[in-house]
Protein backbone atom coordinates (compact mmCIF):
# COMPACT_ATOMS: atom_id res chain seq x y z
CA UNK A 1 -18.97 105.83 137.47
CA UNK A 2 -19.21 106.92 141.15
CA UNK A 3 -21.92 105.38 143.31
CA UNK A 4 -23.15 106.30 146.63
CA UNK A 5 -21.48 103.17 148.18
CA UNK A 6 -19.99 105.39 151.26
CA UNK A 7 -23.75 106.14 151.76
CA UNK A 8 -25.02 102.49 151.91
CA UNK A 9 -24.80 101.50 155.29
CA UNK A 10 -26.40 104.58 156.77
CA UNK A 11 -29.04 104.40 154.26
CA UNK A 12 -30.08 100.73 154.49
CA UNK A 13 -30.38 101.37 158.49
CA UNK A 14 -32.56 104.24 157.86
CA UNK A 15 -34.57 101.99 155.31
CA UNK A 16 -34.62 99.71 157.55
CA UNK A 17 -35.73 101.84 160.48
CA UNK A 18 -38.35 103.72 158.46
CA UNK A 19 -40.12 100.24 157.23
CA UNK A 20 -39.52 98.48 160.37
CA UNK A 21 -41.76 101.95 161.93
CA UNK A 22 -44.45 101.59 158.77
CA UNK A 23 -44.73 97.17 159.78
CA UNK A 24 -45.74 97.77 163.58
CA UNK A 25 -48.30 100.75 162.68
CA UNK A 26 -50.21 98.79 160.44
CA UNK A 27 -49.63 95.32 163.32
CA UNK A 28 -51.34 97.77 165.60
CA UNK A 29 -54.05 98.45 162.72
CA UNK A 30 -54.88 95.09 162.19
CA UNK A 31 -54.66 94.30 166.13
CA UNK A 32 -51.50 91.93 166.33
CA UNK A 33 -49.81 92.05 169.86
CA UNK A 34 -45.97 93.14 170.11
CA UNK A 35 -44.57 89.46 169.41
CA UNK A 36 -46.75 89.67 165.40
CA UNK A 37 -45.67 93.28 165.15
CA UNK A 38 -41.93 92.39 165.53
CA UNK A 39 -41.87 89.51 163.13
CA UNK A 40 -44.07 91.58 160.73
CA UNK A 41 -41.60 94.50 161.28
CA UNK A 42 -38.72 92.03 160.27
CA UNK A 43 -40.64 90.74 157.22
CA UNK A 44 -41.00 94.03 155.93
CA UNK A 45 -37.13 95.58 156.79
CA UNK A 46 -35.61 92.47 155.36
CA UNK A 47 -38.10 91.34 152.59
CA UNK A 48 -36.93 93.62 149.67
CA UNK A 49 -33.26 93.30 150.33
CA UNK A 50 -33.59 89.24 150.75
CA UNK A 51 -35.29 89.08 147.48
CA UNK A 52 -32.65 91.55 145.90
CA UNK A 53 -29.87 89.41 147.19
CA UNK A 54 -30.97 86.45 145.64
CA UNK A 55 -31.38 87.65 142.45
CA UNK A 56 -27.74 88.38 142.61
CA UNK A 57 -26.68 85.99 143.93
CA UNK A 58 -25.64 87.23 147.15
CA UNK A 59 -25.69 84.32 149.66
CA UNK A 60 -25.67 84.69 152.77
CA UNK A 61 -28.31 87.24 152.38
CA UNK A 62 -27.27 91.22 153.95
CA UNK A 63 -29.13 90.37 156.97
CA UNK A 64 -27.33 86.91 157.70
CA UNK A 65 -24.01 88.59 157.68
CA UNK A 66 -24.84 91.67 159.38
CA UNK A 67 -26.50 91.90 162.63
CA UNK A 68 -26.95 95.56 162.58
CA UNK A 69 -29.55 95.44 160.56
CA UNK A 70 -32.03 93.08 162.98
CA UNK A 71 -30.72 95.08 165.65
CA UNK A 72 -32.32 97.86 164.49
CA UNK A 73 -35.79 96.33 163.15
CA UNK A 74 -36.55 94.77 166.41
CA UNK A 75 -36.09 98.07 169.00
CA UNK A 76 -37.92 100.10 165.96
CA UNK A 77 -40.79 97.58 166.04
CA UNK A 78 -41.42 97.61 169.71
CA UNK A 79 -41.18 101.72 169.99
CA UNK A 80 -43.74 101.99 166.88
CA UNK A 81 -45.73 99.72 168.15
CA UNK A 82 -45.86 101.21 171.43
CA UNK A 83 -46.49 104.99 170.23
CA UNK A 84 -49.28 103.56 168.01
CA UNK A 85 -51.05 102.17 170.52
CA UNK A 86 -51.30 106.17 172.15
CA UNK A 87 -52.14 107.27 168.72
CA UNK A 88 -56.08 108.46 168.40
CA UNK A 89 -58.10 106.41 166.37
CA UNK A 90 -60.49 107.81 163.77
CA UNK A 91 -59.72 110.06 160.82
CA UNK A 92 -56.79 107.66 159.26
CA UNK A 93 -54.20 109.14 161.53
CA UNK A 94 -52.61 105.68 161.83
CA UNK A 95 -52.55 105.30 158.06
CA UNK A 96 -51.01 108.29 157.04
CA UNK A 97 -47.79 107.98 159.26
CA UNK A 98 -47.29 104.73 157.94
CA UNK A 99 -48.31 105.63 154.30
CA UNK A 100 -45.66 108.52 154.52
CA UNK A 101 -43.04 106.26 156.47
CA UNK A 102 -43.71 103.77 153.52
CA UNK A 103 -42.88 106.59 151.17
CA UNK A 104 -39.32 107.29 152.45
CA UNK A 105 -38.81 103.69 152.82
CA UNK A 106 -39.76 102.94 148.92
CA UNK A 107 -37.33 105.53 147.97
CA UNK A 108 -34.33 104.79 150.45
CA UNK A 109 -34.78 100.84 149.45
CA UNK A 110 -34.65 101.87 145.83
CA UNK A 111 -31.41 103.69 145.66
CA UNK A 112 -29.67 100.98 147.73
CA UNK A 113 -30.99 98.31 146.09
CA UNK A 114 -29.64 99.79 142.58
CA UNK A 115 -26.68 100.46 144.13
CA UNK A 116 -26.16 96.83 145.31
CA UNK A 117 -27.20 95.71 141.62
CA UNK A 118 -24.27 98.40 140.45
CA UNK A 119 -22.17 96.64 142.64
CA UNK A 120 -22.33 93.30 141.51
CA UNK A 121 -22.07 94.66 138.21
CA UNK A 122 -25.41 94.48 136.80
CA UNK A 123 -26.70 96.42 133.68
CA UNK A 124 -27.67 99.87 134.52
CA UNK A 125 -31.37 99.03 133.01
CA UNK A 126 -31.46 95.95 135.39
CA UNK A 127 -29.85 97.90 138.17
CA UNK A 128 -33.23 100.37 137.96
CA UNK A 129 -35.34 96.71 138.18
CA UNK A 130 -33.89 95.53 141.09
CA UNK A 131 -33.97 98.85 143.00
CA UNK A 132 -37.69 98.37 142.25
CA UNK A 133 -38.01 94.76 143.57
CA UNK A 134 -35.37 95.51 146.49
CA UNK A 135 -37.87 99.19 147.26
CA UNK A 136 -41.57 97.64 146.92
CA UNK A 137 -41.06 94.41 148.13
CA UNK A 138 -40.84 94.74 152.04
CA UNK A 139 -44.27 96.99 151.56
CA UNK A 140 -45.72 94.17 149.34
CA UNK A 141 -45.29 91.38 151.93
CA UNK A 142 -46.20 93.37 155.09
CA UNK A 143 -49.64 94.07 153.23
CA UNK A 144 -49.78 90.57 152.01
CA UNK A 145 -49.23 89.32 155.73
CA UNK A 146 -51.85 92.14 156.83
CA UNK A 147 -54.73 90.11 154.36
CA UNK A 148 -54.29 93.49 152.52
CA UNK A 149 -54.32 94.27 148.69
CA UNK A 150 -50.44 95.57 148.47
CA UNK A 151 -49.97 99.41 147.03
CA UNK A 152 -48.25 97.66 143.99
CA UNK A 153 -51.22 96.09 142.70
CA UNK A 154 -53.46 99.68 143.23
CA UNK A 155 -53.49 102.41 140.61
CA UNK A 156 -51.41 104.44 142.62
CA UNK A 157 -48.10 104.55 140.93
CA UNK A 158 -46.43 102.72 143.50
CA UNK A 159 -43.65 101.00 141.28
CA UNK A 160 -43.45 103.10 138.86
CA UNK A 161 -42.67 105.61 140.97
CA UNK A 162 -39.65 103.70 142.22
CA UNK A 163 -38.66 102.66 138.31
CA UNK A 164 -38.40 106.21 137.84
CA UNK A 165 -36.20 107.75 141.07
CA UNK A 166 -33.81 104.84 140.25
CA UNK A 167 -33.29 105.96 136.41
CA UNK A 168 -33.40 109.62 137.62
CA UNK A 169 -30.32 108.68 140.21
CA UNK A 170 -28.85 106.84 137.36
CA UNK A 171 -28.99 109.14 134.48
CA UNK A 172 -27.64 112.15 137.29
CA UNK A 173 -24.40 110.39 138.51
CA UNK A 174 -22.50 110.82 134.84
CA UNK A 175 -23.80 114.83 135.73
CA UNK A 176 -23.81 115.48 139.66
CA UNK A 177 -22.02 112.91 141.02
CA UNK A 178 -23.16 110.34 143.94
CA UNK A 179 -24.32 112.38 146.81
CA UNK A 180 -26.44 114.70 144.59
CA UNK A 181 -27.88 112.00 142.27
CA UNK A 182 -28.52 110.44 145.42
CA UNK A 183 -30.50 113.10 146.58
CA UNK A 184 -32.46 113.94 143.63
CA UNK A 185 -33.44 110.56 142.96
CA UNK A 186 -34.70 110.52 146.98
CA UNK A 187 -37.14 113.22 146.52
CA UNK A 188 -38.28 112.15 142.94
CA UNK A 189 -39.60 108.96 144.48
CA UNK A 190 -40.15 110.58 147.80
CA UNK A 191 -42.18 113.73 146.52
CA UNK A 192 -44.05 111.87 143.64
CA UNK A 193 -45.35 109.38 146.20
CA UNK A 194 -46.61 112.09 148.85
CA UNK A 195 -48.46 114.28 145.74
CA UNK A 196 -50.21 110.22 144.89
CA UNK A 197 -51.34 110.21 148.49
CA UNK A 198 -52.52 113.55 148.63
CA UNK A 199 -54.44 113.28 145.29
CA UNK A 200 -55.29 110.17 145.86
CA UNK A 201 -55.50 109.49 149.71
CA UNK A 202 -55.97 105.99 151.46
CA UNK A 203 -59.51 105.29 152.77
CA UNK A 204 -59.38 104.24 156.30
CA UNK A 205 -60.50 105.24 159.59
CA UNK A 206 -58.30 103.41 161.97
């Protein structure tokens, strides 16, 4: 079976980038200064890929052996953190970025997360599970950290959404190869989760 393991470096970046983005919005939100937003950014880029690495037994965890990915959280941080702060407040304009930079970081964490679990040569039905732990976990512990109820414990289809894209990328590789099953299984989670938020959009004014 062909994966999308030429795509995983670029893609764990991104994830990285796009959570690291979603961690210093919400620092902002909840009125932490640049030093709380950087170690809540890191929290969040590196929390669902820790936990996914330990399941596998993957020691020293991604982030241990490669400093690329740090070097991109921290930079990320401080430039979200900085554009928030020239943001206007009122109408939830705050919490929509991050809500939709959330999004495409739940659905970039999922495919790499089953990929790593392909990797390491787990069960494809275990593979989807740990794409779910590796794509809701960084969101989970920056709204944990926030003293905020995290999106996985709302009605709002937040991990099942992510169950679902990685079976979709999954079932598609034996039929469209990497790339492709890649991609659909991107804008199943991706698309699914923006249509939630729009039916069902976050209350908040900050």
């Amino acid at each position: 079976m062909e994966t999308l393991s030429f795509l995983f470096v670029p893609l764990s970046l991104l994830a990285t980038a796009v959570m690291a983005a979603s961690a210093a919005i919400q620092a902002h939100r909840v009125h932490m200064d640049p030093f709380g937003a950087t170690v809540l950014a890191i929290a969040t880029a590196m929390g669902g890929g820790t936990l996914r690495d330990l399941f596998l037994g993957l020691t020293p965890v991604f982030w241990i052996t490669d400093s690329r990915y740090l070097a991109v959280a921290v930079p990320v941080a401080l430039i979200s953190f900085a554009l928030a702060t020239r943001m206007s407040s009122g109408y939830g304009r705050r919490l929509r970025v991050l809500m939709q930079l959330d999004a495409i970081g739940l659905a970039l964490f999922t495919l790499t997360g089953v990929q790593v679990a392909l990797d390491a040569g787990i069960t494809p039905l275990l593979a989807i599970v740990i794409g779910c732990v590796t794509g809701t976990a960084g969101g989970m512990i920056r709204d944990l950290l926030c003293n905020m109820t995290p999106s996985l414990l709302k009605e709002d289809l937040y991990a099942t959404l992510s169950l679902l894209g990685g079976a979709v990328y999954l079932v598609m590789l034996t039929y469209l190869g990497d790339a492709l099953a890649a991609g659909l299984g991107f804008a199943t989670i991706l698309i699914a989760r923006l249509l939630v938020l729009r039916i069902k959009p976050p209350r908040d004014s900050a």
